[in-house]
N, C-alpha and C. Protein backbone atom coordinates (compact mmCIF):
# COMPACT_ATOMS: atom_id res chain seq x y z
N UNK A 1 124.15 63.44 101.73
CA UNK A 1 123.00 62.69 102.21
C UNK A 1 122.94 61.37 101.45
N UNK A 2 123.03 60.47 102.15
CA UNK A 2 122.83 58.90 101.52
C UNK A 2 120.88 58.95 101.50
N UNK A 3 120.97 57.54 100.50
CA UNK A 3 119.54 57.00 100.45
C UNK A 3 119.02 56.99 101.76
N UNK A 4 117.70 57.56 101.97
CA UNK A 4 116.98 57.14 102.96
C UNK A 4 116.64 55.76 103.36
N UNK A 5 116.72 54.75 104.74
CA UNK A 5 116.30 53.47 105.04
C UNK A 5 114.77 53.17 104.48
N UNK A 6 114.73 52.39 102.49
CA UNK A 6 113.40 52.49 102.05
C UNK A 6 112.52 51.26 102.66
N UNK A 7 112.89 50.97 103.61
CA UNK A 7 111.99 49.56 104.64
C UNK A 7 111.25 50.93 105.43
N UNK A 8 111.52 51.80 105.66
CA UNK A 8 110.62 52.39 106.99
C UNK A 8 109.74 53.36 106.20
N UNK A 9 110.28 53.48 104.37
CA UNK A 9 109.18 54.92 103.84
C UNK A 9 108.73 54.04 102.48
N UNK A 10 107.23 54.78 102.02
CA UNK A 10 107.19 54.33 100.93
C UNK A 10 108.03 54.64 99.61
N UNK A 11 108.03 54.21 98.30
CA UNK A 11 108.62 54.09 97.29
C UNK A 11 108.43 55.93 97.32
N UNK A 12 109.52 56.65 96.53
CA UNK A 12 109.37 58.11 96.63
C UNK A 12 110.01 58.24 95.26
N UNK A 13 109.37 59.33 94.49
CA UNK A 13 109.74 60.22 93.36
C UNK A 13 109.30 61.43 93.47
N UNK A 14 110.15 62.46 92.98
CA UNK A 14 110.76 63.61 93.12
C UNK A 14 111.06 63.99 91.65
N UNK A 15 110.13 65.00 91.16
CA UNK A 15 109.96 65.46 90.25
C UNK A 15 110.72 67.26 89.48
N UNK A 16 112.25 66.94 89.54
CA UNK A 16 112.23 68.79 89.45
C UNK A 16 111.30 69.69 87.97
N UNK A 17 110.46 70.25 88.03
CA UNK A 17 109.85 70.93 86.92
C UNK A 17 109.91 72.41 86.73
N UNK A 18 109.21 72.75 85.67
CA UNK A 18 109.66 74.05 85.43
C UNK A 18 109.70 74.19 83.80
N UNK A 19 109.82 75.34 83.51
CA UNK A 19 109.92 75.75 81.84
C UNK A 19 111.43 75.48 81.72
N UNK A 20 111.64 75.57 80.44
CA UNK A 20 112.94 75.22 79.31
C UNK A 20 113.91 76.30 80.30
N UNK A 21 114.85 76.02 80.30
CA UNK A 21 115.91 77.00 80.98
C UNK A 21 116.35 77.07 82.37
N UNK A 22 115.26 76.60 82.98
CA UNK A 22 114.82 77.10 84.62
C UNK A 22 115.73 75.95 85.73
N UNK A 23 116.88 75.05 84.54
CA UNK A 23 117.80 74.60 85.78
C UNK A 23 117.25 73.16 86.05
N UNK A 24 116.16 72.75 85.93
CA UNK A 24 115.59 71.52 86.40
C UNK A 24 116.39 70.21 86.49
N UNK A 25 117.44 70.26 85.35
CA UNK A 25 118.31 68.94 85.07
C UNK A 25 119.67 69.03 86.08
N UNK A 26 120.50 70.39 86.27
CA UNK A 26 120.91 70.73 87.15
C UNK A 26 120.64 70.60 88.70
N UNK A 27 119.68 70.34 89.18
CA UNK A 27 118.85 70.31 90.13
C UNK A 27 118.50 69.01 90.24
N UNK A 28 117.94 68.39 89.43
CA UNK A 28 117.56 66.63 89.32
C UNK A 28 119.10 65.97 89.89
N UNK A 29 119.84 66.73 88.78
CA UNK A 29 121.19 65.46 89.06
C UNK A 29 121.73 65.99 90.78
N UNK A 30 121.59 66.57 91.43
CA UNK A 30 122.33 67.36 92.32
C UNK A 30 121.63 66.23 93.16
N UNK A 31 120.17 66.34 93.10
CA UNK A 31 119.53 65.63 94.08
C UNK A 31 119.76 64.29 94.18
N UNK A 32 119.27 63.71 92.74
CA UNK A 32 120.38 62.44 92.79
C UNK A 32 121.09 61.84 93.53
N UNK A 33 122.65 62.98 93.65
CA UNK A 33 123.86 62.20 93.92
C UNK A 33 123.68 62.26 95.10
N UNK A 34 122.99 63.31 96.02
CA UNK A 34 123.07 63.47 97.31
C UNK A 34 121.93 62.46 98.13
N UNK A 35 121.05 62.30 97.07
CA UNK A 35 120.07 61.06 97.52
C UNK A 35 120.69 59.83 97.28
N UNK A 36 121.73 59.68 96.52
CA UNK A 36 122.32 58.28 96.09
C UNK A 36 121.45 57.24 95.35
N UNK A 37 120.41 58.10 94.16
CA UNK A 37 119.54 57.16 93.22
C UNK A 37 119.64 57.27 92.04
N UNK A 38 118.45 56.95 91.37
CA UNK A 38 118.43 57.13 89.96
C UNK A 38 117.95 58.57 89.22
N UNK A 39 118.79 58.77 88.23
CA UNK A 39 117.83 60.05 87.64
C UNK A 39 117.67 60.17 86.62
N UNK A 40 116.49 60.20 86.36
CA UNK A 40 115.82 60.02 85.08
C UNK A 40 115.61 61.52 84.64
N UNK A 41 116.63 61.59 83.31
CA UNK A 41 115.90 62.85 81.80
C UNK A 41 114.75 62.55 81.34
N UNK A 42 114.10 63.80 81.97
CA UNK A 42 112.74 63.73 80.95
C UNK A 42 112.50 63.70 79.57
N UNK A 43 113.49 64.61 79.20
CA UNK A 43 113.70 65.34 78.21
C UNK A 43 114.11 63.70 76.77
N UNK A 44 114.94 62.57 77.60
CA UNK A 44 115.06 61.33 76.81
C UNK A 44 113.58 60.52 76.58
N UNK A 45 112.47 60.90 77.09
CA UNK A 45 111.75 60.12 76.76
C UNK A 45 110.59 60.40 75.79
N UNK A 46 110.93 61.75 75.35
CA UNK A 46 109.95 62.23 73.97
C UNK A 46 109.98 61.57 72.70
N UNK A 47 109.30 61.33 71.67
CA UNK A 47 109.56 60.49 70.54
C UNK A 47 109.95 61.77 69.85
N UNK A 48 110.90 61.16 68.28
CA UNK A 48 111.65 61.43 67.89
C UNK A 48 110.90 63.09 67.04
N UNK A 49 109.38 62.38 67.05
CA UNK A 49 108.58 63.54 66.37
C UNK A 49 108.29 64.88 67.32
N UNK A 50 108.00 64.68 68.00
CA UNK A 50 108.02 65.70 69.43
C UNK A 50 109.44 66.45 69.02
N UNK A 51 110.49 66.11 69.43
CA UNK A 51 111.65 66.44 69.54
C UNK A 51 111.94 67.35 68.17
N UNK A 52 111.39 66.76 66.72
CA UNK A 52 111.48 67.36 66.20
C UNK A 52 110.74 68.63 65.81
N UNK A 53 109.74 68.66 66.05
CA UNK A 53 108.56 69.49 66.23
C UNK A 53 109.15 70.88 66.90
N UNK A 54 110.03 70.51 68.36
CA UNK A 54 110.48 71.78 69.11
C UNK A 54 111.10 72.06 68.17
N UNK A 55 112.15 71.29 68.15
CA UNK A 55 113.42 72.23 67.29
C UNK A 55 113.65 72.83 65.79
N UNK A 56 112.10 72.51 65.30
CA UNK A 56 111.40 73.58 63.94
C UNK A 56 110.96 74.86 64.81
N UNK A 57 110.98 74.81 66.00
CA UNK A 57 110.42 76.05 66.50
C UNK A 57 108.79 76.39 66.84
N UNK A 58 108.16 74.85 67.18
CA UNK A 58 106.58 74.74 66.99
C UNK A 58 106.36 73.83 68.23
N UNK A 59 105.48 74.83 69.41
CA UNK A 59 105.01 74.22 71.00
C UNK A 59 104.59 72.71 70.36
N UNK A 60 104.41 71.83 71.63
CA UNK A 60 103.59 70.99 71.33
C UNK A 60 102.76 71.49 71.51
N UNK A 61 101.64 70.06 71.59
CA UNK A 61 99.88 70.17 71.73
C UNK A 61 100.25 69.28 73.08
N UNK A 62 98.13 69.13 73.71
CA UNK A 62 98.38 68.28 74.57
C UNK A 62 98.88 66.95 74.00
N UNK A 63 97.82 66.38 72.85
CA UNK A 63 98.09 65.25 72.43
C UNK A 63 99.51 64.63 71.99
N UNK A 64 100.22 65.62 71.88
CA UNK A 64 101.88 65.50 71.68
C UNK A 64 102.50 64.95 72.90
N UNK A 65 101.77 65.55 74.32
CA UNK A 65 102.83 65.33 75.11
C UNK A 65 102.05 63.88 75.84
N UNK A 66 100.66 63.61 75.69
CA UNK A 66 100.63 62.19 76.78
C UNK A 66 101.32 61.47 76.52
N UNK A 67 101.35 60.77 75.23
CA UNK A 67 102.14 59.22 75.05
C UNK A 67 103.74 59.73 75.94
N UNK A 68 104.73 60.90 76.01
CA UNK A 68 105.68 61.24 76.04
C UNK A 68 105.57 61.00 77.97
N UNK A 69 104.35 61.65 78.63
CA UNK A 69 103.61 61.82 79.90
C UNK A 69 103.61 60.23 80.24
N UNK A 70 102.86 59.30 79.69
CA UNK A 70 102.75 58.30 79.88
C UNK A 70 104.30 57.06 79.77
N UNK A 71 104.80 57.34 79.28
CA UNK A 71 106.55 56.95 79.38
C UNK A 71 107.19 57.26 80.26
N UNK A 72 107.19 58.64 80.45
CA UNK A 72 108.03 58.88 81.62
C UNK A 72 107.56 58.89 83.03
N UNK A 73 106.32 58.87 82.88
CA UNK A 73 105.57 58.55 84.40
C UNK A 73 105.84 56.72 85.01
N UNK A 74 105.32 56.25 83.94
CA UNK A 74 105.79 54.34 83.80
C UNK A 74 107.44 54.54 84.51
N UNK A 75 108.08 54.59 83.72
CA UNK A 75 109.50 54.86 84.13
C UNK A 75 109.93 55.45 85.48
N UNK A 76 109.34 56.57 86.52
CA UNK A 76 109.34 56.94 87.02
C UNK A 76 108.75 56.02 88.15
N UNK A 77 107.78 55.79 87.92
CA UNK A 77 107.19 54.46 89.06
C UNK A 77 107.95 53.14 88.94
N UNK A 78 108.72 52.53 88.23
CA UNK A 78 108.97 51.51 88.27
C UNK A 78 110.40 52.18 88.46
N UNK A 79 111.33 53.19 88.72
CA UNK A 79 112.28 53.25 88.96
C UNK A 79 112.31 53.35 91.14
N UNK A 80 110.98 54.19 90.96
CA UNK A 80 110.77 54.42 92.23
C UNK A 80 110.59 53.04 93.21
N UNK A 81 109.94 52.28 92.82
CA UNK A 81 109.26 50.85 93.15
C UNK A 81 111.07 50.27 93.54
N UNK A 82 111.55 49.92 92.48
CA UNK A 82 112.64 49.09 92.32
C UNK A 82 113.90 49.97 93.19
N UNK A 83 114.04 51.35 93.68
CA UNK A 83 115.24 51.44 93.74
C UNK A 83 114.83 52.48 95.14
N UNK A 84 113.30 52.29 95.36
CA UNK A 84 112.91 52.76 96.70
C UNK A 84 112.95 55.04 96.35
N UNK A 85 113.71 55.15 95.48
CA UNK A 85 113.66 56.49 95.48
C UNK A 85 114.57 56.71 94.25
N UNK A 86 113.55 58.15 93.13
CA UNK A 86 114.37 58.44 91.92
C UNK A 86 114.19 59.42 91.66
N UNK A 87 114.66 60.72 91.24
CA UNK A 87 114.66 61.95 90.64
C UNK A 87 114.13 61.94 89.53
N UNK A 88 113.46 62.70 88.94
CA UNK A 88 113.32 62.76 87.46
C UNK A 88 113.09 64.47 87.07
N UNK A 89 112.94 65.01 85.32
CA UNK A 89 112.75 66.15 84.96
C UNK A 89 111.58 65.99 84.31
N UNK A 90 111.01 66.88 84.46
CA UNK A 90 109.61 66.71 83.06
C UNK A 90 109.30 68.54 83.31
N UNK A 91 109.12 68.99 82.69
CA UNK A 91 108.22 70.33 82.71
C UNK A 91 106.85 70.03 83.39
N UNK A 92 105.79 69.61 83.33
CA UNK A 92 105.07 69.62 84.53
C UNK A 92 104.21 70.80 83.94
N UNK A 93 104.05 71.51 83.33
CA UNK A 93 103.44 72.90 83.07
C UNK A 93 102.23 72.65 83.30
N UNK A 94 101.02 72.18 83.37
CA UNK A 94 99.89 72.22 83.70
C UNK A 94 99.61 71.29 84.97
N UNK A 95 98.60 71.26 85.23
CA UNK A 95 98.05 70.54 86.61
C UNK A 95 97.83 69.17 86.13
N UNK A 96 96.93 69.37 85.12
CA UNK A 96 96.79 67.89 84.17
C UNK A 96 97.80 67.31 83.68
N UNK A 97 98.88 67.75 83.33
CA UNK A 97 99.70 66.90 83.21
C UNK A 97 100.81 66.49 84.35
N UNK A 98 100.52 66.99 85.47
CA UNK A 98 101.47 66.46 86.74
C UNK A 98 100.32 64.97 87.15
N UNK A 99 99.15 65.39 86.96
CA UNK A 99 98.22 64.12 87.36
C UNK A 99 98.58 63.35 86.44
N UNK A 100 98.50 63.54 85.06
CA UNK A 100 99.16 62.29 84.37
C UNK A 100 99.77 61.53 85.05
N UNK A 101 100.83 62.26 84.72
CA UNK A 101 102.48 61.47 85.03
C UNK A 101 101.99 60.66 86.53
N UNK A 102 101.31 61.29 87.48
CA UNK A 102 101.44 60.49 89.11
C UNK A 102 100.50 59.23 88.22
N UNK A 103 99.78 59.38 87.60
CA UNK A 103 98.68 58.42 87.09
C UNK A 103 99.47 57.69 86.60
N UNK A 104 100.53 57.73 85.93
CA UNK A 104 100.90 56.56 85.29
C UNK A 104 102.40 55.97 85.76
N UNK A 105 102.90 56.75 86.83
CA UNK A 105 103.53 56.54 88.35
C UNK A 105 103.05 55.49 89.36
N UNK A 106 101.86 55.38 89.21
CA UNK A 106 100.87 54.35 89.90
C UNK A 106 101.93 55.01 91.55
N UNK A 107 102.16 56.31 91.95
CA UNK A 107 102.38 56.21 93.05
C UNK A 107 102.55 57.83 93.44
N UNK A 108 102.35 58.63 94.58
CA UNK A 108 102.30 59.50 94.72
C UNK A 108 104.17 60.47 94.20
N UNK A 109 104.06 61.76 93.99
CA UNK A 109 105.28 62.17 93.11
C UNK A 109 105.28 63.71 94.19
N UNK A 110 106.05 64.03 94.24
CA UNK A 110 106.48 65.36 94.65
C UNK A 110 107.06 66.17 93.47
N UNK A 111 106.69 67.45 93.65
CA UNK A 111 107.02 68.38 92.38
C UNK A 111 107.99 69.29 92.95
N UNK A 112 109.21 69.72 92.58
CA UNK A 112 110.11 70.72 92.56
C UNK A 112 110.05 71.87 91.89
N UNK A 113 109.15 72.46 91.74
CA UNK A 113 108.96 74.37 90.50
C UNK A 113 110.35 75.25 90.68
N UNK A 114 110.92 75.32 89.92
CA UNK A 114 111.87 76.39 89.45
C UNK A 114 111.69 77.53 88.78
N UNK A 115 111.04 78.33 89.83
CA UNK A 115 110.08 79.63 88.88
C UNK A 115 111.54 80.70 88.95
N UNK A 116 110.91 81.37 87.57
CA UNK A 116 112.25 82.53 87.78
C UNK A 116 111.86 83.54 86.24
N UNK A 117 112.48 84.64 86.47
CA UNK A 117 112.50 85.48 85.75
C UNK A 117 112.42 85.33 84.40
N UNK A 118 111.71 86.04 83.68
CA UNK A 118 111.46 85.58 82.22
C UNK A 118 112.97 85.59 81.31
N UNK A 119 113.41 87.16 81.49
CA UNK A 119 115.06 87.34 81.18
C UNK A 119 115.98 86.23 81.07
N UNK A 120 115.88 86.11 82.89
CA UNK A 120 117.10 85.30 83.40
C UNK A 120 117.24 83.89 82.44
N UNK A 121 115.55 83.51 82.33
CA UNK A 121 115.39 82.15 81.79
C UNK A 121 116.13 82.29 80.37
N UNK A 122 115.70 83.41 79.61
CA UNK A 122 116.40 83.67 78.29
C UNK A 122 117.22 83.74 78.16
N UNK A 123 118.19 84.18 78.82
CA UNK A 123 119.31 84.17 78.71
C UNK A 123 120.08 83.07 78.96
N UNK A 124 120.01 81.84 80.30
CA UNK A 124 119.86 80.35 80.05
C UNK A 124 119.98 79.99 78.92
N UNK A 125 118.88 80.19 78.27
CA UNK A 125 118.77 79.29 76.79
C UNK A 125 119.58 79.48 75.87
N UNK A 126 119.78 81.04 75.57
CA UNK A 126 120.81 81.46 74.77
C UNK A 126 122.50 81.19 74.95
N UNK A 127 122.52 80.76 76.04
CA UNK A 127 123.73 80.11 76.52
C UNK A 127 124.13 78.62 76.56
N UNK A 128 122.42 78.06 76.29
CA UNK A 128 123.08 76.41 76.22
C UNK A 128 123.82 75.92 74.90
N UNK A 129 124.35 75.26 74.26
CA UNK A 129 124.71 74.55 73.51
C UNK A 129 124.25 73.21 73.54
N UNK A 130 123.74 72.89 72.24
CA UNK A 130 123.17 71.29 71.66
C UNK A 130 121.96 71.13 72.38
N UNK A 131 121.15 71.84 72.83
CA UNK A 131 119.68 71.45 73.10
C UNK A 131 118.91 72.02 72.06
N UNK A 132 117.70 70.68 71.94
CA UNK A 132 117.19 71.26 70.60
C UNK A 132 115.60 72.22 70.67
N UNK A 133 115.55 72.47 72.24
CA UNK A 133 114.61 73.40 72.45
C UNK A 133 115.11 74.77 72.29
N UNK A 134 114.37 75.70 71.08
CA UNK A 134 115.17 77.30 70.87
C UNK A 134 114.28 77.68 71.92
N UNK A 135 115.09 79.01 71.96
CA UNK A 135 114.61 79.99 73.02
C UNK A 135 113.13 80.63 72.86
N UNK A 136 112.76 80.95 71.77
CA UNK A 136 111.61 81.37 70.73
C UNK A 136 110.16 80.53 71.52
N UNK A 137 110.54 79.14 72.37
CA UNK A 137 109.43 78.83 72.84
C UNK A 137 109.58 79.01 74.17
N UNK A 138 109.70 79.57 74.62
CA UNK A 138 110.17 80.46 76.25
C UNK A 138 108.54 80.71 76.59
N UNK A 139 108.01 81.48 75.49
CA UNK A 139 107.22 82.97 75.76
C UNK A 139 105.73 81.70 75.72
N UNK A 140 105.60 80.76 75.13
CA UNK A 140 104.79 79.75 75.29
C UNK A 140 104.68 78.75 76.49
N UNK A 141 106.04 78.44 76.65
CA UNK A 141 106.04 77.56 77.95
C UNK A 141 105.68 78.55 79.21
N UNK A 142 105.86 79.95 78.97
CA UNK A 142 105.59 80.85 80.38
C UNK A 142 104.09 80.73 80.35
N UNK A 143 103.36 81.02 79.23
CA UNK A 143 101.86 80.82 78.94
C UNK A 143 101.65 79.80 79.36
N UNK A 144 101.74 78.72 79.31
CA UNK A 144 100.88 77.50 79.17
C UNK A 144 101.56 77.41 80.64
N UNK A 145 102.44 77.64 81.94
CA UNK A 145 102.57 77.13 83.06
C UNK A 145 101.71 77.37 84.03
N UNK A 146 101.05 76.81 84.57
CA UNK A 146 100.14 76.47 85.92
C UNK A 146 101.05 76.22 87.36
N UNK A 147 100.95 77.06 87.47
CA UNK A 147 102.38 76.82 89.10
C UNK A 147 100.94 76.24 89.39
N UNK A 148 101.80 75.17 90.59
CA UNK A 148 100.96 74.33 91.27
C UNK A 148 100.24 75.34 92.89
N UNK A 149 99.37 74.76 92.95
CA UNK A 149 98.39 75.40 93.90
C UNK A 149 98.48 74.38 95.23
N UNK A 150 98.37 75.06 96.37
CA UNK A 150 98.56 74.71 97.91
C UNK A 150 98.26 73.60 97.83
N UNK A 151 96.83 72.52 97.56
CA UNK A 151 96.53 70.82 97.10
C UNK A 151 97.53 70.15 96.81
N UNK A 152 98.79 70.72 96.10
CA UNK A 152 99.42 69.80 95.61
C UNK A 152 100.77 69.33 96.25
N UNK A 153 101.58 68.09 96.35
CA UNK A 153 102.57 68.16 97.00
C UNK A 153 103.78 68.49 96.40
N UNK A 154 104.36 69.77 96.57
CA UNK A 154 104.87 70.94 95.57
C UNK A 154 105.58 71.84 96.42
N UNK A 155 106.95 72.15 95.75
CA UNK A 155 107.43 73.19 96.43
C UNK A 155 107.89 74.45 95.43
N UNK A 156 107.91 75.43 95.67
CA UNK A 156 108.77 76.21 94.45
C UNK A 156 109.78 77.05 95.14
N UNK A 157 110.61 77.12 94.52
CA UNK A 157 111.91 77.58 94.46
C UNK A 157 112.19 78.84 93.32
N UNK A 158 113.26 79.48 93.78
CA UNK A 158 113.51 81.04 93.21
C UNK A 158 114.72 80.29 92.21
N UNK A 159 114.32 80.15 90.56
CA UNK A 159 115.41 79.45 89.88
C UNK A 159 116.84 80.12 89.79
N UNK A 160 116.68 81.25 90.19
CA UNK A 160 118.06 82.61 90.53
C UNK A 160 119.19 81.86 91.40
N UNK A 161 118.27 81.08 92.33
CA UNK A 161 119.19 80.89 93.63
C UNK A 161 120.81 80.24 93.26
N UNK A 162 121.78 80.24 94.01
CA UNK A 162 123.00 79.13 93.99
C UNK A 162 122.47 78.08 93.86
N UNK A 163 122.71 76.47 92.82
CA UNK A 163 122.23 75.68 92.99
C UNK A 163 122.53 74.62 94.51
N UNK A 164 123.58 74.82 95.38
CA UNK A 164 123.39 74.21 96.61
C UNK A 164 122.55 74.75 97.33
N UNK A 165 122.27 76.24 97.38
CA UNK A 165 121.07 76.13 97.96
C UNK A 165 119.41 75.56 97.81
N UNK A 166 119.61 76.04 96.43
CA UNK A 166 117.95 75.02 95.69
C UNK A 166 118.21 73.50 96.04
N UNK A 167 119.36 72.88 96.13
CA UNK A 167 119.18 71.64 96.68
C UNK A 167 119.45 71.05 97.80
N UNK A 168 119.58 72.27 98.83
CA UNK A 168 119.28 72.06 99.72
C UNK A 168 118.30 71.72 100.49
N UNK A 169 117.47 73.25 99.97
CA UNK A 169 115.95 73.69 100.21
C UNK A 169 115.09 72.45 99.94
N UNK A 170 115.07 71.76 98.66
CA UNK A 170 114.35 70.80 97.98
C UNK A 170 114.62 69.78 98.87
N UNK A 171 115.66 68.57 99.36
CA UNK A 171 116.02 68.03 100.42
C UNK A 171 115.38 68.36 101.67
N UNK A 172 115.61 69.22 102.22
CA UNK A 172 115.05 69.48 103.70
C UNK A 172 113.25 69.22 103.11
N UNK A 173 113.07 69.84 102.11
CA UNK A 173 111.42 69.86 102.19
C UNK A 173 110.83 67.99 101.62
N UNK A 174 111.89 67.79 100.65
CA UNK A 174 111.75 66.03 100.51
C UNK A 174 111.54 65.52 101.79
N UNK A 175 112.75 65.68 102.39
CA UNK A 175 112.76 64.72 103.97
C UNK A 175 111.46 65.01 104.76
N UNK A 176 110.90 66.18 104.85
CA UNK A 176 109.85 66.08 105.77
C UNK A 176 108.49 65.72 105.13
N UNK A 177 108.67 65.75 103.63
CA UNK A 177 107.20 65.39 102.66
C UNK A 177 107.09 63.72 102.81
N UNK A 178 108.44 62.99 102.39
CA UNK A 178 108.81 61.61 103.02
C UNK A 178 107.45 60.87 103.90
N UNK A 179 107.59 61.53 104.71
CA UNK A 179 107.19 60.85 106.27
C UNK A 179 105.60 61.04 105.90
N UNK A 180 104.78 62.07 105.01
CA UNK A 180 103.51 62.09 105.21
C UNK A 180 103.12 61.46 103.95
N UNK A 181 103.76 60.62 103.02
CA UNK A 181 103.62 59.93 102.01
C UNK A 181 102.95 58.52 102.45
N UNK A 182 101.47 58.41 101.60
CA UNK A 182 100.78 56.89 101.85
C UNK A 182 101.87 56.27 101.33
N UNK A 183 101.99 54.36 102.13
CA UNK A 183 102.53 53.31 101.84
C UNK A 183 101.73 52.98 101.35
């Protein structure tokens, strides 16, 4: 799938979210290439204290994550603006913080949820190499997630699946969310 013609739709971002493990970056880049845009790591736009904070093994707070919310949302709208359409990752775990991010998007965002098994997710983690989120905050990020509710423009997905199919699924449901997006 090439870029959509962005003269006939408004500016679009596409958000894959989800807890630590659940595939989201996998999924971002997939969409990406098949959208032919930009894709933005969430995960690059935390300050250095955040970052270190996980990887002592200690959740954030809220106050940890706006300034981090407020970066990557900016980024996200001005990638969207400029290049008509961009992927990005962020966890997303609460409701308030998906409004952030659209808030500081200055433009409406679609959410991708990668819900999936607590296990499966653990075992993910225990398999990545060089990420500095341990597994140990799994059992927190499952706590603190707010799957998004019918209001929101949101899809979720079974994080188990083959990833061509999750980006498939996500695509077909982009393309038709597209069209009911304010200019």
């Amino acid at each position: 799938m090439m870029r959509p013609d962005s003269t006939n739709t408004a500016p679009c971002a596409i958000v894959a979210m989800g807890v630590s493990g659940s595939g989201k970056s996998t999924l971002a880049e997939c969409l990406a290439t098949r959208l032919d845009c930009a894709f933005l790591e969430g995960d690059a736009f935390h300050g250095a204290a955040n970052v270190a904070k996980m990887r002592a093994g200690h959740p954030l707070t809220d106050d940890d994550r706006w300034p981090w919310l407020d970066r990557l949302g900016a980024a996200i709208g001005t990638g969207a603006r400029d290049g008509g359409i961009v992927v990005a990752t962020c966890s997303a775990l609460k409701r308030t913080y998906r409004r952030r991010l659209e808030s500081a998007a200055a433009l409406p965002l679609l959410f991708v949820l990668l819900d999936g098994d607590v296990d499966a997710l653990a075992a993910r983690m225990e398999r990545r190499a060089g990420h500095y989120m341990p597994a140990s905050l799994l059992d927190s990020q499952i706590a603190t997630l707010e799957r998004p509710t019918p209001d929101e423009r949101a899809l979720t997905l079974d994080a188990v699946r083959p990833q061509d199919a999750l980006c498939d699924a996500a695509l077909a449901w982009i393309d038709e969310m597209r069209g009911a997006l304010p200019r």
